[in-house]
C-alpha atoms as a PDB file:
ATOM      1  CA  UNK A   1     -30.206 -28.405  15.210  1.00  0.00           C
ATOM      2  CA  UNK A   2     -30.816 -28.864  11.692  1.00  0.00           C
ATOM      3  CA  UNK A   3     -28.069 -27.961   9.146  1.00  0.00           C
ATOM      4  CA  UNK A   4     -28.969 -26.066   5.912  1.00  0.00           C
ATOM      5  CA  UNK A   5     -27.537 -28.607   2.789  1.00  0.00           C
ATOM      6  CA  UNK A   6     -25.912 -25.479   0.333  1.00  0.00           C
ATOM      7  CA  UNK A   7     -27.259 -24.997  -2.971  1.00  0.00           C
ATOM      8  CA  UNK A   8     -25.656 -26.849  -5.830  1.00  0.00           C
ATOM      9  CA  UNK A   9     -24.460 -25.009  -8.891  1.00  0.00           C
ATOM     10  CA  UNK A  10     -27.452 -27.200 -10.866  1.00  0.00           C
ATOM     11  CA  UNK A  11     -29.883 -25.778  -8.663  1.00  0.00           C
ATOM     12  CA  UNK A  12     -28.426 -22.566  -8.877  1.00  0.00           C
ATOM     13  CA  UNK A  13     -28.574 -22.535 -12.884  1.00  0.00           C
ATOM     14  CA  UNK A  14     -32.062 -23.835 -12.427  1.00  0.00           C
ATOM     15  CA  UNK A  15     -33.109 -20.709 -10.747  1.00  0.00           C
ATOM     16  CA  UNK A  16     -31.674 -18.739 -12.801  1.00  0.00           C
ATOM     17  CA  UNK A  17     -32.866 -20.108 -16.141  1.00  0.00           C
ATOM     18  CA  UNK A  18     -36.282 -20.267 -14.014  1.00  0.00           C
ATOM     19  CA  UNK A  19     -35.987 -16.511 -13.281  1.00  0.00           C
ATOM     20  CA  UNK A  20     -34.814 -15.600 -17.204  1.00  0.00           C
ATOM     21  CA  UNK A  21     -37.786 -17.796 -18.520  1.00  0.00           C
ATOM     22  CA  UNK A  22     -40.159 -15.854 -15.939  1.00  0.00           C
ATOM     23  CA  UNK A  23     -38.791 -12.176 -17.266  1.00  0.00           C
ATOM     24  CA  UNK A  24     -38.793 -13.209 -20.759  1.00  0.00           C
ATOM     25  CA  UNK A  25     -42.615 -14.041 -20.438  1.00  0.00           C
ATOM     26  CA  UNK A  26     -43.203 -11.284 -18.881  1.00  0.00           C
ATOM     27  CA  UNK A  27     -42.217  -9.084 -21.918  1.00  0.00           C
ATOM     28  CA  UNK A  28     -38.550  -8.650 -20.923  1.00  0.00           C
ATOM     29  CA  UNK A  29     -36.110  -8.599 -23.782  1.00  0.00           C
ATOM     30  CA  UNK A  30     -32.388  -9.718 -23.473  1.00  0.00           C
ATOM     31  CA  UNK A  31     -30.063  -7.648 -26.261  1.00  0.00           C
ATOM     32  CA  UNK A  32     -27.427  -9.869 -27.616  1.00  0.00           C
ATOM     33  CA  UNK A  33     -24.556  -8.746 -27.525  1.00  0.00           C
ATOM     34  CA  UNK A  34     -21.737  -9.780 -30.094  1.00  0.00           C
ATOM     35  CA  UNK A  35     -18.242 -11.939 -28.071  1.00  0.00           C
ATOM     36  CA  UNK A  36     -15.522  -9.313 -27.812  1.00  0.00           C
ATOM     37  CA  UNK A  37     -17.191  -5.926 -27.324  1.00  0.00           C
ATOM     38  CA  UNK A  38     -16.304  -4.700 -23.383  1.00  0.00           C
ATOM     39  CA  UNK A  39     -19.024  -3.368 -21.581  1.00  0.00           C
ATOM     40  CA  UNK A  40     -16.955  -0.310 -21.292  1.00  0.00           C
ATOM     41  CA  UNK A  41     -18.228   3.235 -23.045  1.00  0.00           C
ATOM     42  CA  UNK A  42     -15.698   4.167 -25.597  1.00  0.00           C
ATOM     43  CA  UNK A  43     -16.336   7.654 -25.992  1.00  0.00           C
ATOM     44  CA  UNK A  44     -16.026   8.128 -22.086  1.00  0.00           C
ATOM     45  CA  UNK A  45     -12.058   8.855 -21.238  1.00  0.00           C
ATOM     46  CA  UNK A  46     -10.146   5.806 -19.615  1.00  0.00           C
ATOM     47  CA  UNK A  47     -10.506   5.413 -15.648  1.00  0.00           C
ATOM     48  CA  UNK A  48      -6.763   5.352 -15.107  1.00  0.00           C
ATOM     49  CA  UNK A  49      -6.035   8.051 -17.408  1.00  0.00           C
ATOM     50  CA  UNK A  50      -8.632  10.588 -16.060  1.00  0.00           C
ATOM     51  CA  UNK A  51      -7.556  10.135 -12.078  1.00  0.00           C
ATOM     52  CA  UNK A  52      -5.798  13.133 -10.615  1.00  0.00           C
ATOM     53  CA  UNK A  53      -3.446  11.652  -8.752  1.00  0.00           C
ATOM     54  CA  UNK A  54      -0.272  12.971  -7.352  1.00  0.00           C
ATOM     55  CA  UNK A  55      -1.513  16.181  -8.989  1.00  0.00           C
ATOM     56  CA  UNK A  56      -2.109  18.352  -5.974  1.00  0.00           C
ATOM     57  CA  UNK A  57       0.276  19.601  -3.412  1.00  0.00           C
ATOM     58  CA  UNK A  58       1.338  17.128  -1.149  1.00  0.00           C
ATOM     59  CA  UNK A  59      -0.867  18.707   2.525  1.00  0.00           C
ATOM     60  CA  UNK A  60       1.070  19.293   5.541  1.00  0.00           C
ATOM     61  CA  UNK A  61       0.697  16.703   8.398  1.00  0.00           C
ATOM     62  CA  UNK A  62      -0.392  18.688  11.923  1.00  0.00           C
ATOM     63  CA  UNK A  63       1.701  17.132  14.766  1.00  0.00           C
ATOM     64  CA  UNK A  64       0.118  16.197  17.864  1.00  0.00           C
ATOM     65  CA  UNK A  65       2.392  16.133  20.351  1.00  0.00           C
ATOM     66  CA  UNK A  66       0.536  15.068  23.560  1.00  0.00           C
ATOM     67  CA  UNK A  67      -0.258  11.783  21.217  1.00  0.00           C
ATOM     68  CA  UNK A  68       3.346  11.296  19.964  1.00  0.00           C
ATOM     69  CA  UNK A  69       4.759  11.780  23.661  1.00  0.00           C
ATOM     70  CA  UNK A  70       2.097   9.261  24.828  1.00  0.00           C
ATOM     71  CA  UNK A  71       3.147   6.854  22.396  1.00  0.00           C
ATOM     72  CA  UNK A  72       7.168   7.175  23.336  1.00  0.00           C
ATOM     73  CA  UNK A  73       6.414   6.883  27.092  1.00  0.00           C
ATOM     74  CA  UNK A  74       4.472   3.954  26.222  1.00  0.00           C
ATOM     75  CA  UNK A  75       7.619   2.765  23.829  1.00  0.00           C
ATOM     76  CA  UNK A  76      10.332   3.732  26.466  1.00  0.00           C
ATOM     77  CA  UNK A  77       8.502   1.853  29.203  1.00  0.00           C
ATOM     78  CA  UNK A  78       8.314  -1.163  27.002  1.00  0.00           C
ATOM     79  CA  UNK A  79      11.642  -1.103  26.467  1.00  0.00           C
ATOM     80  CA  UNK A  80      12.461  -1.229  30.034  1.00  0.00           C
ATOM     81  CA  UNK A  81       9.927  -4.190  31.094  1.00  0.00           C
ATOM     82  CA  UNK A  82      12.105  -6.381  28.382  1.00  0.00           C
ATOM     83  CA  UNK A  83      15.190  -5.594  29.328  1.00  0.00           C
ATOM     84  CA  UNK A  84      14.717  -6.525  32.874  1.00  0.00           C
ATOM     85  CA  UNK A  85      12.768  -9.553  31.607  1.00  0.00           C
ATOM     86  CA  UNK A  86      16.189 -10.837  29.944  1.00  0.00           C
ATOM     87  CA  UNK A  87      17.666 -13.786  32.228  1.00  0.00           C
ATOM     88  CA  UNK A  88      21.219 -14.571  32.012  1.00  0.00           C
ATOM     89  CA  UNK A  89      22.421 -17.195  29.874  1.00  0.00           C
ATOM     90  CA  UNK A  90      22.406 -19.850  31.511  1.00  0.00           C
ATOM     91  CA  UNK A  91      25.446 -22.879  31.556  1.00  0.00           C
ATOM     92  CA  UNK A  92      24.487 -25.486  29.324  1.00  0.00           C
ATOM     93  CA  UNK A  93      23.547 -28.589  30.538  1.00  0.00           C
ATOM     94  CA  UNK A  94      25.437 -31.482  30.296  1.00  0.00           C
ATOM     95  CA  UNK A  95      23.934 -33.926  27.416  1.00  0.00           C
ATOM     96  CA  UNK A  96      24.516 -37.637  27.006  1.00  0.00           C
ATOM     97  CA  UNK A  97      26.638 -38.552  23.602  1.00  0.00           C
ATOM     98  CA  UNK A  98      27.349 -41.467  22.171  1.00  0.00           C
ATOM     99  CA  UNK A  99      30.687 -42.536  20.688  1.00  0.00           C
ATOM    100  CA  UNK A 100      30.526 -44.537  17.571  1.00  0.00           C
ATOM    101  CA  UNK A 101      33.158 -46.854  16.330  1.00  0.00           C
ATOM    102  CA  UNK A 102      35.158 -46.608  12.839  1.00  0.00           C
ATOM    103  CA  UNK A 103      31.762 -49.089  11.230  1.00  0.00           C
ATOM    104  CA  UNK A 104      29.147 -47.174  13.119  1.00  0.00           C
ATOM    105  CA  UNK A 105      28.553 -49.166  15.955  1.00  0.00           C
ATOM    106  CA  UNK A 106      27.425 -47.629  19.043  1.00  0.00           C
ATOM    107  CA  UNK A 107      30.918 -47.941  21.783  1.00  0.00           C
ATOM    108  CA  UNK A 108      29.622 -46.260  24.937  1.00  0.00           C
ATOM    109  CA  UNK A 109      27.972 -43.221  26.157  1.00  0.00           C
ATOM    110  CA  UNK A 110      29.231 -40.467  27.579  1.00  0.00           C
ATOM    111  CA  UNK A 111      28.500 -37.215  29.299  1.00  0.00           C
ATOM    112  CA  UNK A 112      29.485 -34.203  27.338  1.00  0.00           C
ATOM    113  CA  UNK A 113      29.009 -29.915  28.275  1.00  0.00           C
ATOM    114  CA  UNK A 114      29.064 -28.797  24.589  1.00  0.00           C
END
């Protein structure tokens, strides 16, 4: 299996400025276009100002109750499985402790339920 090595950005502007030199010569013109000026049409209205929203009624939702039952069986039955699922809490354990002295030196070990 071979692996494909990715294209580098310097080959990538190489193509490009290949592609632009290849248009250009073939009577293509570029327009310059002065830093500053959006690519935007100012005589067209603004795209967030000319949206319609929240301007109609708000439509009605139609239940569908064979769904929504479906979905509380499914709900209620889930609820069931994980409450049976539960085990008691269990005792803990009994852990080994160690007792340190007034300098921090280990004394002895112990056994200890908390």
């Amino acid at each position: 299996m071979t692996v494909k090595k990715p294209i580098s950005k310097a080959e990538l502007r190489a193509a490009l400025e290949d592609a632009m030199l290849r248009y250009l010569d073939k009577g293509g013109e570029v327009e310059t276009v002065p830093r500053g000026v959006s690519g935007a049409d100012p005589l067209s209205p603004s795209a967030h100002r000319s949206r319609n929203l929240f301007l109609e009624p708000r439509t009605e939702r139609t239940p569908v109750p064979e769904v929504v039952a479906a979905i509380e069986a499914r709900r209620q039955a889930m609820l069931k499985r994980n409450s049976k699922a539960k085990a008691p809490a269990k005792t803990p354990k009994p852990r080994r402790k160690t007792l340190y002295d007034d300098f921090g030196e280990p004394l002895r070990r112990v056994w200890s339920d908390d």
